[in-house]
Protein backbone atom coordinates (compact mmCIF):
# COMPACT_ATOMS: atom_id res chain seq x y z
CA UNK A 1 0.02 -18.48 3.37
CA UNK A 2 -0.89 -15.36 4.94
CA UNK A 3 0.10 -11.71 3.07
CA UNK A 4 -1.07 -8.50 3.89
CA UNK A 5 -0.65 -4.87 3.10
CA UNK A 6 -0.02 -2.36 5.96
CA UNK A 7 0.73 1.49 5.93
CA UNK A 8 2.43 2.54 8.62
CA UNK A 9 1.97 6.70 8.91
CA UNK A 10 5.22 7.84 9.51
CA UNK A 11 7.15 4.27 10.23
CA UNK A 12 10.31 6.34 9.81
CA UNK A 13 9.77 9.00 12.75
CA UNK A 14 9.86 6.41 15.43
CA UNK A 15 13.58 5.61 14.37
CA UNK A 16 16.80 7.84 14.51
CA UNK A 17 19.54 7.93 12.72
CA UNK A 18 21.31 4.87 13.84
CA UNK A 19 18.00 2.71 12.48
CA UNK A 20 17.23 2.60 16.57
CA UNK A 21 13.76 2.33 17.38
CA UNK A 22 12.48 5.54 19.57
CA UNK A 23 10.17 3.82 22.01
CA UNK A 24 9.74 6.87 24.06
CA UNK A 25 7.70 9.62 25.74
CA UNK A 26 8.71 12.39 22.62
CA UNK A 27 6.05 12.95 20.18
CA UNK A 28 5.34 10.83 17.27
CA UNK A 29 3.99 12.33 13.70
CA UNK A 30 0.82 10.91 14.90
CA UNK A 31 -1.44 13.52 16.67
CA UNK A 32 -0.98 13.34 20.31
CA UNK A 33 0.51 9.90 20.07
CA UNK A 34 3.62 9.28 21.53
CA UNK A 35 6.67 7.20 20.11
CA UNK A 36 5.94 4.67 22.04
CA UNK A 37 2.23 5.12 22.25
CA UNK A 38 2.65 4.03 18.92
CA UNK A 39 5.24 1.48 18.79
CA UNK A 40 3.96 -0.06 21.09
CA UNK A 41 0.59 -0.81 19.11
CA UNK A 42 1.99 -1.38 16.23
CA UNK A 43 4.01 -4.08 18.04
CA UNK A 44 0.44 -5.62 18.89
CA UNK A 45 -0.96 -4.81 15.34
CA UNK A 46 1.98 -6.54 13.78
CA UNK A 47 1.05 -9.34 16.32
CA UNK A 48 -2.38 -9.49 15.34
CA UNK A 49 -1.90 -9.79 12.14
CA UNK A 50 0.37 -12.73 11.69
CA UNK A 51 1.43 -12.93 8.63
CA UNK A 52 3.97 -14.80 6.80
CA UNK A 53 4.68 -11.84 4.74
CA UNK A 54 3.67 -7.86 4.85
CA UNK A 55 3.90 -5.40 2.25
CA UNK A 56 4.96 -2.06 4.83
CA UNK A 57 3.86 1.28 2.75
CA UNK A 58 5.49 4.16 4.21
CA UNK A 59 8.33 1.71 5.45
CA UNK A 60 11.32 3.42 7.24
CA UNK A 61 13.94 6.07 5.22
CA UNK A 62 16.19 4.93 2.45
CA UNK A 63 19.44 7.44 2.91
CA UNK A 64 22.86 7.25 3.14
CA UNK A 65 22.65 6.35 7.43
CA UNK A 66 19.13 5.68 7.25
CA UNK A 67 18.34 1.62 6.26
CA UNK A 68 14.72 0.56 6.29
CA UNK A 69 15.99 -2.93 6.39
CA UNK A 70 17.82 -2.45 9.55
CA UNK A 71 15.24 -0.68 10.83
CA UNK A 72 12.57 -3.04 10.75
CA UNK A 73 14.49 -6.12 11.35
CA UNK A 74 15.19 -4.37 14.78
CA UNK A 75 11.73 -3.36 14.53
CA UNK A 76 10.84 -7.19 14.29
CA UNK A 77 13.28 -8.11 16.97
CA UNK A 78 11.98 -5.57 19.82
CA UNK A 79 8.35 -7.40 19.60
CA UNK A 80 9.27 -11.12 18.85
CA UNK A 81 7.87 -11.33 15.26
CA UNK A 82 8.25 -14.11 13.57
CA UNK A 83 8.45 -11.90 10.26
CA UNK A 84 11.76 -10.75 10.96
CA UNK A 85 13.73 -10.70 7.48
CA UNK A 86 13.21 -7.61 5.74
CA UNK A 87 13.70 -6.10 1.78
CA UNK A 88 13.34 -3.01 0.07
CA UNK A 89 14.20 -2.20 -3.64
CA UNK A 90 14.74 1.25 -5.22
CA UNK A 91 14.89 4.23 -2.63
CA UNK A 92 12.04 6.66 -2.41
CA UNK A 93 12.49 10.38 -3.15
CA UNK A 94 10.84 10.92 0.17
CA UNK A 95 10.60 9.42 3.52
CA UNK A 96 8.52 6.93 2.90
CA UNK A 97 9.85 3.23 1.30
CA UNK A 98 7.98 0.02 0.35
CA UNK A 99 9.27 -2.95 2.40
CA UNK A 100 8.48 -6.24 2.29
CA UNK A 101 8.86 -7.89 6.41
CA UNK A 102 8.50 -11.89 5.96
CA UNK A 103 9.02 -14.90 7.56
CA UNK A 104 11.75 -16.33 6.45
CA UNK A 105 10.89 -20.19 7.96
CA UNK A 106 7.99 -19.92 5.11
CA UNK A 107 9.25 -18.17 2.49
CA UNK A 108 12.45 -16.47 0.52
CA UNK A 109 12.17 -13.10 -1.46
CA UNK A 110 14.22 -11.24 -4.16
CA UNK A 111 13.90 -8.25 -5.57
CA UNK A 112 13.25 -8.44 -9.34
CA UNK A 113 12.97 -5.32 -10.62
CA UNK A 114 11.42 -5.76 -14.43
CA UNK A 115 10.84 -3.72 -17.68
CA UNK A 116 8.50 -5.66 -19.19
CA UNK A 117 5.81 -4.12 -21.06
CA UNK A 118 7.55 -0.89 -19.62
CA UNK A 119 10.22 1.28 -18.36
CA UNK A 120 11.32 0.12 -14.56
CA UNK A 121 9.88 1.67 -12.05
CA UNK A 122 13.00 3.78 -11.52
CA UNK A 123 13.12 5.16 -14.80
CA UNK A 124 10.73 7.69 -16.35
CA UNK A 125 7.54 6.78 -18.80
CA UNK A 126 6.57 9.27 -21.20
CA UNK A 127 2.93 9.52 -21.06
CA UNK A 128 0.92 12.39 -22.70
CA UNK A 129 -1.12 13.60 -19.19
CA UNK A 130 -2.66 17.31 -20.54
CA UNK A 131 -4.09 16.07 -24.08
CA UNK A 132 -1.60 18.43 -26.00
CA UNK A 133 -0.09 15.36 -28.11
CA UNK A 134 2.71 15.80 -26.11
CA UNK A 135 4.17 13.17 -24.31
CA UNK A 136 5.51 14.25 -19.96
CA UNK A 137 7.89 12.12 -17.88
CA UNK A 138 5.80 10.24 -15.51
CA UNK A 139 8.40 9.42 -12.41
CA UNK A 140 7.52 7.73 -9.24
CA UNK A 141 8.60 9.74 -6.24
CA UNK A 142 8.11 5.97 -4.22
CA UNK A 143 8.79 3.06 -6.85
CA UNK A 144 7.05 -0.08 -6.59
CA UNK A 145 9.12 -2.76 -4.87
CA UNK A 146 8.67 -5.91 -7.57
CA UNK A 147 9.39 -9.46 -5.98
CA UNK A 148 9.75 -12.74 -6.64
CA UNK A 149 8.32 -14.80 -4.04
CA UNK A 150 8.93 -18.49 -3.29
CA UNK A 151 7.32 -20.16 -0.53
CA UNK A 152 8.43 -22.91 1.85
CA UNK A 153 5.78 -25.17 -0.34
CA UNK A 154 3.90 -24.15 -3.47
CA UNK A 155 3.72 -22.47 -6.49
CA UNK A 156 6.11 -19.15 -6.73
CA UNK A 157 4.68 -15.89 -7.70
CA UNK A 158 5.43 -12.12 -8.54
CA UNK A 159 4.23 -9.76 -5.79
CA UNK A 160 4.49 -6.05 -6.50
CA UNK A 161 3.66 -3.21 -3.35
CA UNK A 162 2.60 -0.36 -4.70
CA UNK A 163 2.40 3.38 -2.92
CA UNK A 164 0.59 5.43 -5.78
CA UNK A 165 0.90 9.35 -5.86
CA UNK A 166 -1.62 11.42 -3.46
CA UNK A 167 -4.03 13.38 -5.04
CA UNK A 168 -4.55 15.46 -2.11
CA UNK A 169 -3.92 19.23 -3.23
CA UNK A 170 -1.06 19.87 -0.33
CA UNK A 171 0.05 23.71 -0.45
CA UNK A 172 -2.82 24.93 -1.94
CA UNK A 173 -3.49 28.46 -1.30
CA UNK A 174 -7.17 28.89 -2.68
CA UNK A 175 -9.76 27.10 -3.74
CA UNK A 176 -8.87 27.75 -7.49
CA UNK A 177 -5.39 26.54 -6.54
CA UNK A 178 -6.68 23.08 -4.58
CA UNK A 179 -8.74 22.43 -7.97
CA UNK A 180 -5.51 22.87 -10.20
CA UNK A 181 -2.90 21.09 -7.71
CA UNK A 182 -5.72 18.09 -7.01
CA UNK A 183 -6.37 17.63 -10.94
CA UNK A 184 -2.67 17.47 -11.53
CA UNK A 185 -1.98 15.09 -8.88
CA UNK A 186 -4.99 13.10 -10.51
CA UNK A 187 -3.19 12.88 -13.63
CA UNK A 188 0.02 11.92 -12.26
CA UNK A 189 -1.85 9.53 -10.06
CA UNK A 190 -3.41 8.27 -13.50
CA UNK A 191 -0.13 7.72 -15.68
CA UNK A 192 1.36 5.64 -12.52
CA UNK A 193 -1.52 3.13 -12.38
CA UNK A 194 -1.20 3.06 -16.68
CA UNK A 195 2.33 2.67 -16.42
CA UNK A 196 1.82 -0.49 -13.59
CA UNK A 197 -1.11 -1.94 -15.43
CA UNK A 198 1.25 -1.94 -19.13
CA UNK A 199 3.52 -4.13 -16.39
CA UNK A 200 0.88 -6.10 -15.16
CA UNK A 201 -0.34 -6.91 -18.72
CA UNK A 202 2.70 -8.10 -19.82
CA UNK A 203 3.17 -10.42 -16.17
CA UNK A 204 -0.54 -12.01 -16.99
CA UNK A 205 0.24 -12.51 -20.51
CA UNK A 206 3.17 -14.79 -19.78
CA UNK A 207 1.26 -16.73 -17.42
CA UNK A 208 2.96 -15.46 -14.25
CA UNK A 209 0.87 -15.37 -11.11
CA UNK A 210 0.86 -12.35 -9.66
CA UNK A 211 0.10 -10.29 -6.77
CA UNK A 212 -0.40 -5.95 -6.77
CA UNK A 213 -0.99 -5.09 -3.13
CA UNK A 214 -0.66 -1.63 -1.31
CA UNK A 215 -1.67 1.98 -0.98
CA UNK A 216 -3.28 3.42 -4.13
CA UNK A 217 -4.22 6.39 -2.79
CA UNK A 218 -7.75 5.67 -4.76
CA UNK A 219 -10.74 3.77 -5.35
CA UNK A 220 -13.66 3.76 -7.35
CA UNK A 221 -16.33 6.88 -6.66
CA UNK A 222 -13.63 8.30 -4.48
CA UNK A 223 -13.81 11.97 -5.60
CA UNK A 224 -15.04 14.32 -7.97
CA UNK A 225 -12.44 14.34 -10.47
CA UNK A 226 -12.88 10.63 -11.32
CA UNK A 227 -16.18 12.14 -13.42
CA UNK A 228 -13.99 13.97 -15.45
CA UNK A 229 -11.05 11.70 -16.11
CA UNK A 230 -14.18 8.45 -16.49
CA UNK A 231 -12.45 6.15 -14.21
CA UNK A 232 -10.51 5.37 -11.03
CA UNK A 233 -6.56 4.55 -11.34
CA UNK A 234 -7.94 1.45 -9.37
CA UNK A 235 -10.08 0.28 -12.26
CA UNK A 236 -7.34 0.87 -14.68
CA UNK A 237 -4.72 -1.36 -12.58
CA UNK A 238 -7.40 -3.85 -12.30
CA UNK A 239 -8.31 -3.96 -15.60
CA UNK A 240 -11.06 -3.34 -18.29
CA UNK A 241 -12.90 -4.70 -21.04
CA UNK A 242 -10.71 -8.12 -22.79
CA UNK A 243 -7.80 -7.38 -20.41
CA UNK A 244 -6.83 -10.01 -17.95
CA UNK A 245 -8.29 -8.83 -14.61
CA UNK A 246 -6.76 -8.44 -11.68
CA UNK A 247 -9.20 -9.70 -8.42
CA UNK A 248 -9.43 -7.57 -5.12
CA UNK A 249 -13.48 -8.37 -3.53
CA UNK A 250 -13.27 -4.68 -1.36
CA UNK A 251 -13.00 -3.56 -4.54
CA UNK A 252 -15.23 -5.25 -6.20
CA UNK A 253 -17.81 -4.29 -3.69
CA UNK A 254 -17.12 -0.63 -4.24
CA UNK A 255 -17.65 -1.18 -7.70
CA UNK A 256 -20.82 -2.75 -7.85
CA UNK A 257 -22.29 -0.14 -5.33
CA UNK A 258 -21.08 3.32 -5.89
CA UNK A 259 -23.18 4.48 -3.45
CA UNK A 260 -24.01 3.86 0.07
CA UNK A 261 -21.89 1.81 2.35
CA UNK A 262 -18.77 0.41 1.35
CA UNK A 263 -15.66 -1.51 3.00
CA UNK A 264 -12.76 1.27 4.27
CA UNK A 265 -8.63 0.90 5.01
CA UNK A 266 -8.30 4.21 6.40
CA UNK A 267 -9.81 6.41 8.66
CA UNK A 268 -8.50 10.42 8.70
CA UNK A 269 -9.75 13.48 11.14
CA UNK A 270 -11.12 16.26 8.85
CA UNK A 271 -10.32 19.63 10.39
CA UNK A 272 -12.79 21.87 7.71
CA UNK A 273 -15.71 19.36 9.07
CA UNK A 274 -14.63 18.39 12.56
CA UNK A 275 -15.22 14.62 11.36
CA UNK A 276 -13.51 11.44 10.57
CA UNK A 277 -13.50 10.20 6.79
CA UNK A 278 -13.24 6.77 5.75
CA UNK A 279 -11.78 5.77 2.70
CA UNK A 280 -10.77 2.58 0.55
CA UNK A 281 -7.45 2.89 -0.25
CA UNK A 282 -5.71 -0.04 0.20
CA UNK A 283 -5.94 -3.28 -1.65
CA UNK A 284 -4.30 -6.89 -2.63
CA UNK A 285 -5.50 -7.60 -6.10
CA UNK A 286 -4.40 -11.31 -7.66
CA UNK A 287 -4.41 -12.62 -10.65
CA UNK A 288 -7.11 -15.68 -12.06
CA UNK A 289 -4.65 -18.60 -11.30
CA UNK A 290 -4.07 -17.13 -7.69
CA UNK A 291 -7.71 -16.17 -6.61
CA UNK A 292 -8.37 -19.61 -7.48
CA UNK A 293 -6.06 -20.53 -4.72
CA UNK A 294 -7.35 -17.46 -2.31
CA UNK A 295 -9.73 -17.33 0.67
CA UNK A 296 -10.80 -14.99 2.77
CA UNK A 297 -9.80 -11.14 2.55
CA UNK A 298 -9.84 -9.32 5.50
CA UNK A 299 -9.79 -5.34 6.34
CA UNK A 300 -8.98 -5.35 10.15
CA UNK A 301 -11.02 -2.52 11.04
CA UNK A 302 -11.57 -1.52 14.61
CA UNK A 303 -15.19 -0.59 13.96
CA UNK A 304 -15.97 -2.95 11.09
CA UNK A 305 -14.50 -6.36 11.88
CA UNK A 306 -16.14 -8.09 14.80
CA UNK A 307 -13.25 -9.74 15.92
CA UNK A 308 -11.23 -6.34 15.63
CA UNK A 309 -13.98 -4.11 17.56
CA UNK A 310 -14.77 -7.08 20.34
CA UNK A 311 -11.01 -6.85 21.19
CA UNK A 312 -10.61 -3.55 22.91
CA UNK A 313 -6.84 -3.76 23.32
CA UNK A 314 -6.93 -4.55 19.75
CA UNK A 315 -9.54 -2.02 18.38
CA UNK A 316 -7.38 0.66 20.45
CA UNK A 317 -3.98 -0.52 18.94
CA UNK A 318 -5.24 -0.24 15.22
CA UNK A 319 -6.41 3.67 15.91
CA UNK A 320 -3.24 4.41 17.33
CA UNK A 321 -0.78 2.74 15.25
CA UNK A 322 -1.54 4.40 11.74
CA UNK A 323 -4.79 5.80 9.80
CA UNK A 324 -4.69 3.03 7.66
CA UNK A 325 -5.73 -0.14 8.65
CA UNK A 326 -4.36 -3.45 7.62
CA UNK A 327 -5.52 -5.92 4.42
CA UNK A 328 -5.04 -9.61 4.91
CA UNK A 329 -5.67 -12.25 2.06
CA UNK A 330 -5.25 -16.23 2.68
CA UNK A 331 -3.48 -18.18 0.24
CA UNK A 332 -3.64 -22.37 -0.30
CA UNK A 333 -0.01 -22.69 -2.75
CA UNK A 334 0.45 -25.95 -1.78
């Protein structure tokens, strides 16, 4: 079985209000793309890819017109993909949901929301963020979509997508202000991957196989701030010390190194620099039982991934369709 983890920058833009997808010559939230500039490569991304299921971050809006499961079953239709059953599970306080798009020939999915070892991800977790022994509400603004997945043939799992919070200091007006707003965000950012790893504890210790896979908006050595907090909400969801770990190699690899370079999901144009950053954001972390039954993981990188950059229709369709890139792990359930 083949999952992956994709986010789509603004999935929802390309659709209006009917759920219709906007294949057209208007302007996309992409810089200078087009709507169907991009839907068009993300038609040949989700081609490339060919999953049997795909965790969508930034899926299309939850709302009271708005479906993000009609919208990417139509989505799926328009380009012939054979993952054309979609699922989504709590709304998003923005416009950006966590989907799941599968195949359903290979496998059937349920939502299966869960407050084991802690609150659902709907509710609120009171977490003590400032060090003033008193305890804040933690809330998700996108709550994790928890599944239970259960293939055509093989062993059934839990699969939770994640889209943690951005610690990116939007609206700040100095540089006093980006330091306040970016080491609040941290903490936030923090108490949602404490939160998820209390869940994914509690999963492990009942002998559940599990999958986390998505956008956490962090990784090890990825700023500043992870000095003075002493660790990456990666690390934390992963797990330390006589905690069950979770697995994810990318990861892995950034741990071991630190410095130099390192594998990347996303790419973003840095205006203060005039320069492209790369970043690894975006992981699918498993469990003992299932890495034992993993193979390869794969970042499909135009620049990075032979196959990716020796395909130029290819390379061209991953930097148009999003500034993340997509994360592919091989399963053997049977």
């Amino acid at each position: 079985m083949r999952i992956a983890t994709y986010n789509v920058e603004w999935f929802t833009a390309l659709f209006d209000e009917d759920n219709r997808l906007q294949a057209d010559d208007g302007w996309s939230r992409r810089r200078d793309v087009t709507r169907a500039m991009q839907a068009e490569a993300l038609g040949a991304v989700f081609r490339a890819m060919d999953a049997d299921a795909i965790m969508v971050i930034e899926a299309p809006d939850q709302g009271s017109r708005r479906s993000t499961r009609a919208a990417l079953e139509g989505f799926a239709a328009r380009y012939d993909l054979r993952t054309s059953r979609a699922l989504s599970g709590f709304a998003s306080d923005t416009q950006q949901e966590i989907a799941l798009l599968y195949d359903p020939d290979w496998l059937s999915a349920a939502h299966a929301p869960s407050d084991l070892g802690a609150p659902r991800f709907d509710m609120d977790f009171a977490l003590d963020l400032d060090v003033d022994a008193v305890p804040d509400p933690v809330r998700w603004s996108k709550p994790p979509l928890e599944l239970w997945i259960t293939p055509r043939d093989g062993v059934p799992f839990r699969m939770i997508g994640v889209h943690a919070k951005s610690k990116a200091p939007h609206g700040a007006r100095s540089p006093e202000d980006a330091t306040r707003i970016a080491i609040a965000n941290r903490r936030k950012q923090l108490a949602q991957c404490i939160w998820l790893r209390r869940r994914v504890s509690a999963h492990l210790a009942e002998g559940t196989p599990l999958m986390v896979l998505g956008d956490f908006n962090d990784g090890p050595g990825l700023d500043v701030y992870e000095r003075l907090f002493g660790r990456s909400g990666v690390e934390i969801v992963l797990g330390e010390g006589a905690e069950a770990p979770l697995y994810d190699p990318h990861a892995a690899e950034a741990l071991e190194r630190r410095l130099g370079t390192m594998p990347s999901t996303a790419r973003f144009f840095r205006k203060d620099t005039n320069r492209y950053l790369a970043a690894l954001l975006d992981y699918i972390m498993v469990s003992a039982d299932l890495r034992a039954r993993a193979g390869l993981w794969r970042i499909l990188h135009p620049f990075d991934d032979p196959d990716c950059f020796g395909d130029a229709d290819l390379q061209s369709a991953l930097l148009t369709a999003s500034d993340h890139f997509p994360v592919v792990c091989e399963l053997d359930l049977s």
